[in-house]
PDB file of N, CA and C in Angstrom:
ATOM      1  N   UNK A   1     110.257 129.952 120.146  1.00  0.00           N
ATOM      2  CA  UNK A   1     109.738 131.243 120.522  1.00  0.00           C
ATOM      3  C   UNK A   1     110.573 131.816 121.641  1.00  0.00           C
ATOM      4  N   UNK A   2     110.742 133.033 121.192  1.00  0.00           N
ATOM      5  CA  UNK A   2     111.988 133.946 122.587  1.00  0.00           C
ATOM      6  C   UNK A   2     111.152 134.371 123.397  1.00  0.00           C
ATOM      7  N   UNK A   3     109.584 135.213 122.731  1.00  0.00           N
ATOM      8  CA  UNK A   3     109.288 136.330 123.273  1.00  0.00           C
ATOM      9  C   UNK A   3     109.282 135.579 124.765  1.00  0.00           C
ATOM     10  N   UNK A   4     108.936 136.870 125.943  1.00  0.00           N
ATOM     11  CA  UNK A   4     108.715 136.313 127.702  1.00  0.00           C
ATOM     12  C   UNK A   4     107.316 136.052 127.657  1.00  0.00           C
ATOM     13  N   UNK A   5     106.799 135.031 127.614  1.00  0.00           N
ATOM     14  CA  UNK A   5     105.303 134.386 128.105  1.00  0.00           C
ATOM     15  C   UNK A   5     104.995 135.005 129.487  1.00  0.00           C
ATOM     16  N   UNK A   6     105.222 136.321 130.197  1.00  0.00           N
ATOM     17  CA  UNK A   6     104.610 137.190 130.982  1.00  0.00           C
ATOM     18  C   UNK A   6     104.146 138.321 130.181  1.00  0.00           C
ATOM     19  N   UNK A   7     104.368 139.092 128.639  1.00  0.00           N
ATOM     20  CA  UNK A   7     104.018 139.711 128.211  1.00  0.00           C
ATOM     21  C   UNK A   7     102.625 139.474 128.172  1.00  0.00           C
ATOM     22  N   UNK A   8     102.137 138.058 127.825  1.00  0.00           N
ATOM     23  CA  UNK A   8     100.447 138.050 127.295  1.00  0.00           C
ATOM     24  C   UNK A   8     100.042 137.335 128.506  1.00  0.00           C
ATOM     25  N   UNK A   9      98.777 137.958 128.735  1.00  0.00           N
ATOM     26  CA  UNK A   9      97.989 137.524 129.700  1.00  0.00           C
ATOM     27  C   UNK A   9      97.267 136.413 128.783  1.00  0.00           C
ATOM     28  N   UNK A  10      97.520 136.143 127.692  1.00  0.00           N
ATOM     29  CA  UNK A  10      96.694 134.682 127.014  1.00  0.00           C
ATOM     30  C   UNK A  10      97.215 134.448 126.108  1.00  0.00           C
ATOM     31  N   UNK A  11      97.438 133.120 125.699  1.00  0.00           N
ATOM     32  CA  UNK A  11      97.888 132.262 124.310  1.00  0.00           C
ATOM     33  C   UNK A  11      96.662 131.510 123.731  1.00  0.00           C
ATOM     34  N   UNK A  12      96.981 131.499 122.710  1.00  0.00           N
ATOM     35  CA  UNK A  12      96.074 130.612 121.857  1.00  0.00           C
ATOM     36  C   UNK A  12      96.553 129.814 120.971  1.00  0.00           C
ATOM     37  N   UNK A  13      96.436 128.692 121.058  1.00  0.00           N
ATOM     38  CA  UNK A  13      97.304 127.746 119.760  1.00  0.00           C
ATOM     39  C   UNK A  13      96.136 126.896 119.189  1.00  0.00           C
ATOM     40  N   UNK A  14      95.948 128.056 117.790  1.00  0.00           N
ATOM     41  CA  UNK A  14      94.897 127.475 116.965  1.00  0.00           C
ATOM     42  C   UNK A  14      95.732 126.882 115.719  1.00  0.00           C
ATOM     43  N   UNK A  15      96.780 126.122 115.758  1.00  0.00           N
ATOM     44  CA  UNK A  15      97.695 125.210 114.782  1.00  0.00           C
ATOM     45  C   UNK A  15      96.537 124.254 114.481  1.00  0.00           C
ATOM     46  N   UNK A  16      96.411 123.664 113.325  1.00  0.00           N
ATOM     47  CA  UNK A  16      95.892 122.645 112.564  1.00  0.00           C
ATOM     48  C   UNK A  16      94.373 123.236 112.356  1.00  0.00           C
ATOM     49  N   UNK A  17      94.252 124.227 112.688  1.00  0.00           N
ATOM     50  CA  UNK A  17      92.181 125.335 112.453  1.00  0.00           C
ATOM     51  C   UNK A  17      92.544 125.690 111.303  1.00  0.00           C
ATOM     52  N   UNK A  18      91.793 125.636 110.399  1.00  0.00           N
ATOM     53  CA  UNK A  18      91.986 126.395 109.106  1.00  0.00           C
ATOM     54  C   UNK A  18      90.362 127.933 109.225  1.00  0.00           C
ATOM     55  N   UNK A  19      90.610 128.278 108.383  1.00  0.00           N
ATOM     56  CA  UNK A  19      89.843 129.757 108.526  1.00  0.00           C
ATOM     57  C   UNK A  19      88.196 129.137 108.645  1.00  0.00           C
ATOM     58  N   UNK A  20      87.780 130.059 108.804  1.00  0.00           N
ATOM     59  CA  UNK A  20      87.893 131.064 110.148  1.00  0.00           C
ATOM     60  C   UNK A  20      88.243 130.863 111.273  1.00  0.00           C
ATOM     61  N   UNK A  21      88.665 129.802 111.531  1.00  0.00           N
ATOM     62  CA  UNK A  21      88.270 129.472 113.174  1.00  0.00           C
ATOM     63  C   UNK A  21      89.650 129.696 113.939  1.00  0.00           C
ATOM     64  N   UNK A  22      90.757 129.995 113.144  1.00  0.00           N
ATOM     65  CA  UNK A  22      91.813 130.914 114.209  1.00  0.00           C
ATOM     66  C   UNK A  22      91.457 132.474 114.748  1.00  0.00           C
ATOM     67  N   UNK A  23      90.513 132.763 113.695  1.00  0.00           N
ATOM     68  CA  UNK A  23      89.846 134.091 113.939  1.00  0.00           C
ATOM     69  C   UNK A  23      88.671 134.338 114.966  1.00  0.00           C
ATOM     70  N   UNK A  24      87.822 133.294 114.840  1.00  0.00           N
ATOM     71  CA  UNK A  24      86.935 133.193 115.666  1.00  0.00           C
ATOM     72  C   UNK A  24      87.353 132.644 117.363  1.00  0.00           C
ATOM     73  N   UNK A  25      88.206 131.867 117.387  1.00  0.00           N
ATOM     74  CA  UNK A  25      88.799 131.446 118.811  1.00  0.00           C
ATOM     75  C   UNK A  25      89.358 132.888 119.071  1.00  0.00           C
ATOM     76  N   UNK A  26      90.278 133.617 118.104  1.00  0.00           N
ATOM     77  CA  UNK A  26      90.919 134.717 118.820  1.00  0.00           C
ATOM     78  C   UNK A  26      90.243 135.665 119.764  1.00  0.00           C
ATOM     79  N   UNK A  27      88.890 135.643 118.498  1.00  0.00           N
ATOM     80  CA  UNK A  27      88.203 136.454 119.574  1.00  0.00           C
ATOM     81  C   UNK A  27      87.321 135.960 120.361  1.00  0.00           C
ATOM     82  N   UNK A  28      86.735 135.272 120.980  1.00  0.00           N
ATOM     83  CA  UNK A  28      86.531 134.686 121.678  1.00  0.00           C
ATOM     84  C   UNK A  28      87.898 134.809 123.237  1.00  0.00           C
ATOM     85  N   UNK A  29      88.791 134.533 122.885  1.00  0.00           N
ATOM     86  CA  UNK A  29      89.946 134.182 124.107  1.00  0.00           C
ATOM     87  C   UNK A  29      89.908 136.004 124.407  1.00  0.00           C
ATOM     88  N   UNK A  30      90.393 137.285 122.991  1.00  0.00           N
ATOM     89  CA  UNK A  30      90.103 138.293 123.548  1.00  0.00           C
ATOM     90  C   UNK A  30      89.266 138.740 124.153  1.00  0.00           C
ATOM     91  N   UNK A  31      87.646 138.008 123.951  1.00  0.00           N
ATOM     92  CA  UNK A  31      86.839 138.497 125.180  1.00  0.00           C
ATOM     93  C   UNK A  31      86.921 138.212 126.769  1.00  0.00           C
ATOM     94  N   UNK A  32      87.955 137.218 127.076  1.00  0.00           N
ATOM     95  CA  UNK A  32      88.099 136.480 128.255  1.00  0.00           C
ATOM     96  C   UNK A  32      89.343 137.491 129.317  1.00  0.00           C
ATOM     97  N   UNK A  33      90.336 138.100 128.572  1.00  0.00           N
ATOM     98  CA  UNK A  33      90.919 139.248 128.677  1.00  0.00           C
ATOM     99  C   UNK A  33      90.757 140.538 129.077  1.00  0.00           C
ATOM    100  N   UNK A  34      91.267 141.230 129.474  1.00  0.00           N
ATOM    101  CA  UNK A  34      91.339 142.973 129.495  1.00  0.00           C
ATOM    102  C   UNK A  34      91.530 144.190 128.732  1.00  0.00           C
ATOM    103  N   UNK A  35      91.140 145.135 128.853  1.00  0.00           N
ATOM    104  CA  UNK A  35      91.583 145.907 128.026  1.00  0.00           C
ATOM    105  C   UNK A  35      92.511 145.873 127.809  1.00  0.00           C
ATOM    106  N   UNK A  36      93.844 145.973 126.813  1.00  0.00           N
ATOM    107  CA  UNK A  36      95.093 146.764 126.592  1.00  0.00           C
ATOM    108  C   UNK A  36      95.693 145.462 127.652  1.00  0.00           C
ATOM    109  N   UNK A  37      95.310 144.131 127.856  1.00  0.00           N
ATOM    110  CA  UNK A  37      96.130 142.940 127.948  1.00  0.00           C
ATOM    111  C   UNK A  37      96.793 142.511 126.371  1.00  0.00           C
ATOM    112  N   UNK A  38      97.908 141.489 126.167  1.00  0.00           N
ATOM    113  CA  UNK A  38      98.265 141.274 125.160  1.00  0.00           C
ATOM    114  C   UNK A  38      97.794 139.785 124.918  1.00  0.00           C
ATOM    115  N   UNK A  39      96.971 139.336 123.881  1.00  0.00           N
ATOM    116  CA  UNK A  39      97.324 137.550 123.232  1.00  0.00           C
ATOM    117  C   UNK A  39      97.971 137.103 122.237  1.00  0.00           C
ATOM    118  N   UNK A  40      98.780 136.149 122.398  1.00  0.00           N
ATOM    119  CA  UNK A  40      99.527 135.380 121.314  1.00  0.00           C
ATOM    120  C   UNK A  40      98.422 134.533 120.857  1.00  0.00           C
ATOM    121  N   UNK A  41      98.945 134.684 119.332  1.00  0.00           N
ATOM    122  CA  UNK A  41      98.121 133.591 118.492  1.00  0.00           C
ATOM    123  C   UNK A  41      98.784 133.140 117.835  1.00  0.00           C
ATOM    124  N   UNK A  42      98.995 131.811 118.114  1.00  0.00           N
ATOM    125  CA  UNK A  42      99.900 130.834 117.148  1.00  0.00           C
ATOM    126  C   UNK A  42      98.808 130.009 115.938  1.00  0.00           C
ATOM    127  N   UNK A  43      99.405 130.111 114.690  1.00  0.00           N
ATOM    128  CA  UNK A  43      98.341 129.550 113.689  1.00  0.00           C
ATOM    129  C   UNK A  43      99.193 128.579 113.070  1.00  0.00           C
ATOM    130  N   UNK A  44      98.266 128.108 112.137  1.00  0.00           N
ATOM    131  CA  UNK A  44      99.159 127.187 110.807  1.00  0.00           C
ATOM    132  C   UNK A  44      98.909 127.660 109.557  1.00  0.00           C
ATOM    133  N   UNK A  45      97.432 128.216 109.613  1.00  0.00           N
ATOM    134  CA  UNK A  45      96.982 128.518 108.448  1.00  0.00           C
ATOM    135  C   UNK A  45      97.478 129.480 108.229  1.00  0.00           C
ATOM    136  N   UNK A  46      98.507 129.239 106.451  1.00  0.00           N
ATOM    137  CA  UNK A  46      98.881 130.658 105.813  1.00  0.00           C
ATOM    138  C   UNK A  46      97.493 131.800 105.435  1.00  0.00           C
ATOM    139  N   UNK A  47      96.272 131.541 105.352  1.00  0.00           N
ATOM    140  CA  UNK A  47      95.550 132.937 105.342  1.00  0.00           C
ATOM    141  C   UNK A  47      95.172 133.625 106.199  1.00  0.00           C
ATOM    142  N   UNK A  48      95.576 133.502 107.771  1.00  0.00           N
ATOM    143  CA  UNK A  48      95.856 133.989 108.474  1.00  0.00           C
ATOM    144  C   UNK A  48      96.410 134.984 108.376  1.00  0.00           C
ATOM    145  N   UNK A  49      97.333 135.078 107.698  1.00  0.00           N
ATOM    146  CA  UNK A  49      98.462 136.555 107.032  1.00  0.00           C
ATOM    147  C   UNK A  49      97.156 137.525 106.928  1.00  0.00           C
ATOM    148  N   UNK A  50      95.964 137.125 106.459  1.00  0.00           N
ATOM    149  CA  UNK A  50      95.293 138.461 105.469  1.00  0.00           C
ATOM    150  C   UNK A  50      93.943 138.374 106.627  1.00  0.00           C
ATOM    151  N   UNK A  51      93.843 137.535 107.506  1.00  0.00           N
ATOM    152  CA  UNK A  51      92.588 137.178 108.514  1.00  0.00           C
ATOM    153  C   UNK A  51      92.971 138.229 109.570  1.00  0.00           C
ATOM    154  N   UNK A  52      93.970 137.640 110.089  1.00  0.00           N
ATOM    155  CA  UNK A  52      94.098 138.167 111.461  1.00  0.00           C
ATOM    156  C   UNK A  52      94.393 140.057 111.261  1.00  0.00           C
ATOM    157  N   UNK A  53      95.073 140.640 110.566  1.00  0.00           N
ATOM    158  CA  UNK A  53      95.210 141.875 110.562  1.00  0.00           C
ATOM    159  C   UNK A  53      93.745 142.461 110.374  1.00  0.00           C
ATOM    160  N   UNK A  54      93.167 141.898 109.514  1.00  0.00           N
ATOM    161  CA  UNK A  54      91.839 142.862 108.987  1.00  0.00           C
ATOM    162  C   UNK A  54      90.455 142.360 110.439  1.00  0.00           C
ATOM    163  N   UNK A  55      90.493 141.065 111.131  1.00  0.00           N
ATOM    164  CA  UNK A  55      90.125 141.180 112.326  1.00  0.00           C
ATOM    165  C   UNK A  55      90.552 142.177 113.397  1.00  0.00           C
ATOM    166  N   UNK A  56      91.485 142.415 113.448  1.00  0.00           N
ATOM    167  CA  UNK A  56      91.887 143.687 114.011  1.00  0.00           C
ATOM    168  C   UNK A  56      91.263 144.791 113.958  1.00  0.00           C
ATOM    169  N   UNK A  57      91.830 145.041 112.690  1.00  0.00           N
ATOM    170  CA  UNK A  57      91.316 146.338 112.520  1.00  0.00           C
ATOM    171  C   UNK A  57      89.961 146.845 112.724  1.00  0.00           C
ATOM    172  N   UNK A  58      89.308 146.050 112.076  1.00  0.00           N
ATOM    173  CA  UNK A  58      87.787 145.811 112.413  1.00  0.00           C
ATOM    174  C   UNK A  58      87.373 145.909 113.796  1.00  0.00           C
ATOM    175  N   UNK A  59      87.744 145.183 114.520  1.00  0.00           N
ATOM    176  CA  UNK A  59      87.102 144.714 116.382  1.00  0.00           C
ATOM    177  C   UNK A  59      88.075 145.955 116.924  1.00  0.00           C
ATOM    178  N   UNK A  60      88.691 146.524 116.479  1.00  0.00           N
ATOM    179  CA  UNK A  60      89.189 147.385 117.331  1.00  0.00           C
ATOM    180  C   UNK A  60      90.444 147.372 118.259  1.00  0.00           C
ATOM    181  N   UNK A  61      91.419 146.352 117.951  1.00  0.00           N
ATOM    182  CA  UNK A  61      92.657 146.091 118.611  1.00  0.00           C
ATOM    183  C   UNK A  61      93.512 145.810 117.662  1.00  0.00           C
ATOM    184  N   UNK A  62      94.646 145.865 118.427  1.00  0.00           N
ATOM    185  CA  UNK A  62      95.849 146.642 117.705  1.00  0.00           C
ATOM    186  C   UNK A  62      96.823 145.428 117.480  1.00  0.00           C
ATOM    187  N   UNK A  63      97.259 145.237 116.517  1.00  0.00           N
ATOM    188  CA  UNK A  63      98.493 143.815 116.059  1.00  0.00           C
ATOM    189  C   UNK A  63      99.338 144.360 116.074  1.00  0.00           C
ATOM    190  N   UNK A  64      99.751 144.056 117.066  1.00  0.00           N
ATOM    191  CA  UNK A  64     101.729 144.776 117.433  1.00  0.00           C
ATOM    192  C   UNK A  64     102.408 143.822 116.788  1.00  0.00           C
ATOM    193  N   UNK A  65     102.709 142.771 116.397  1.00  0.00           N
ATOM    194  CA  UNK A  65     103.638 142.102 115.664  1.00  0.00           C
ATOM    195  C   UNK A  65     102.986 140.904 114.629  1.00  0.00           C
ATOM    196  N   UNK A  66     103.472 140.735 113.504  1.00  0.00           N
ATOM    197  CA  UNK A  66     102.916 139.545 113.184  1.00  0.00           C
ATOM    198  C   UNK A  66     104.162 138.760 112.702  1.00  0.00           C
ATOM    199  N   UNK A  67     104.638 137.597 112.676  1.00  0.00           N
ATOM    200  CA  UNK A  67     105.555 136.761 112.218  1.00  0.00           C
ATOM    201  C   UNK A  67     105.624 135.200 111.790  1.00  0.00           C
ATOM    202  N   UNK A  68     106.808 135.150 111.028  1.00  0.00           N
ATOM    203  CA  UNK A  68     106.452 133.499 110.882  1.00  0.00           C
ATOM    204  C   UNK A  68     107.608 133.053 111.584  1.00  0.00           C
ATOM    205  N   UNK A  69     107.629 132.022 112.182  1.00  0.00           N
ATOM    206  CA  UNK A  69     108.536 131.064 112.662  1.00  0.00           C
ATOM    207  C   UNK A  69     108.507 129.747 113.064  1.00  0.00           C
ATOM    208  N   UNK A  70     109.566 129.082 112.526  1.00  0.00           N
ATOM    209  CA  UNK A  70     109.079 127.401 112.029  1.00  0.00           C
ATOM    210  C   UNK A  70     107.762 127.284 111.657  1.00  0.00           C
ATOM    211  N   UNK A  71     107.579 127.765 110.912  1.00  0.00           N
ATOM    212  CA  UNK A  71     106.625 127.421 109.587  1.00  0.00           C
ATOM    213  C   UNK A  71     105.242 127.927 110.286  1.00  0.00           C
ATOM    214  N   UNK A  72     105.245 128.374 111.740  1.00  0.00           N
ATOM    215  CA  UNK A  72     103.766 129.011 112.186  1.00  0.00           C
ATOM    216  C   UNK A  72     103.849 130.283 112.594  1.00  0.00           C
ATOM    217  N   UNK A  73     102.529 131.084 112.326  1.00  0.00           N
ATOM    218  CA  UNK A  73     102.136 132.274 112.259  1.00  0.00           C
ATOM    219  C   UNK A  73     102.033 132.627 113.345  1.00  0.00           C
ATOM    220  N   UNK A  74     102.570 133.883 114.018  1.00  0.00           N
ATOM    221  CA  UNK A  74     102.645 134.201 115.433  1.00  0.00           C
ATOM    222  C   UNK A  74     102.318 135.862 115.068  1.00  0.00           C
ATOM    223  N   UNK A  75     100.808 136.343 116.183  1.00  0.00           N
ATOM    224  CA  UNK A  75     100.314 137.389 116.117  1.00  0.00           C
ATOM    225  C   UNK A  75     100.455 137.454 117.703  1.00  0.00           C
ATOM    226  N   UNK A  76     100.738 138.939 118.116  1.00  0.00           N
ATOM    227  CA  UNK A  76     101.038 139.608 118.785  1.00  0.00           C
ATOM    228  C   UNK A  76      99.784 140.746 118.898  1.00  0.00           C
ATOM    229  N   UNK A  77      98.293 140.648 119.884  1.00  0.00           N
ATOM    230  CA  UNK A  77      97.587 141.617 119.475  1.00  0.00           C
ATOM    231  C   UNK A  77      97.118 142.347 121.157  1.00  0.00           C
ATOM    232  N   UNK A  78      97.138 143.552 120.932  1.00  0.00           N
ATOM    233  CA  UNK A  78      96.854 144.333 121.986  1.00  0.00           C
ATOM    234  C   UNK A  78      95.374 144.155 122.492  1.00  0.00           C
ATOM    235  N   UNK A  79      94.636 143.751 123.176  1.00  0.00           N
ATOM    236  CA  UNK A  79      92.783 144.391 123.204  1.00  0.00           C
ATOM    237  C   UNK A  79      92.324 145.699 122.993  1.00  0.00           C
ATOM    238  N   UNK A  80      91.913 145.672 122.387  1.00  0.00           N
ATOM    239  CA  UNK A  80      91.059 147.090 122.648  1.00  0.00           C
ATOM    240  C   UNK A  80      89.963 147.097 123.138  1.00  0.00           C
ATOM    241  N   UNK A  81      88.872 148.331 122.877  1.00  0.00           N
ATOM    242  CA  UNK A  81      87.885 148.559 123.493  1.00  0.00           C
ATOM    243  C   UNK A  81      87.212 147.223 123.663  1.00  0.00           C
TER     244      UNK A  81
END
């Protein structure tokens, strides 16, 4: 991972959670956060691809990036309201 670990005020490494529960920790850690702070979410689970965006959208914060690298899922999500 390149990104600068000062961008997010929180990480989450839900590697080896299968669904829901990378979704459910996410939010959870986003409630611990600020508005318009950023969290990384590192996953394993490939349905994550189709979890984490539509959690978004839903709760109201914004997925600035989503990616794979070495084989884990890395979300990039803004807080919202």
């Amino acid at each position: 991972m390149e990104q600068s670990e000062e961008r997010f005020a929180a990480t989450l490494d839900a590697t080896g959670l299968a669904c829901p529960m990378p979704v459910l920790r996410a939010r959870r850690k986003l409630d611990e956060i600020s508005e318009g702070d950023m969290l990384l979410v590192i996953a394993s689970d490939p349905t994550s691809v189709h979890d984490m965006p539509a959690f978004c959208s839903m709760a109201g914060h914004t997925l600035i990036m989503a990616r794979v690298e070495d084989g884990k899922y890395l979300y990039e999500i803004r807080k919202g309201r």
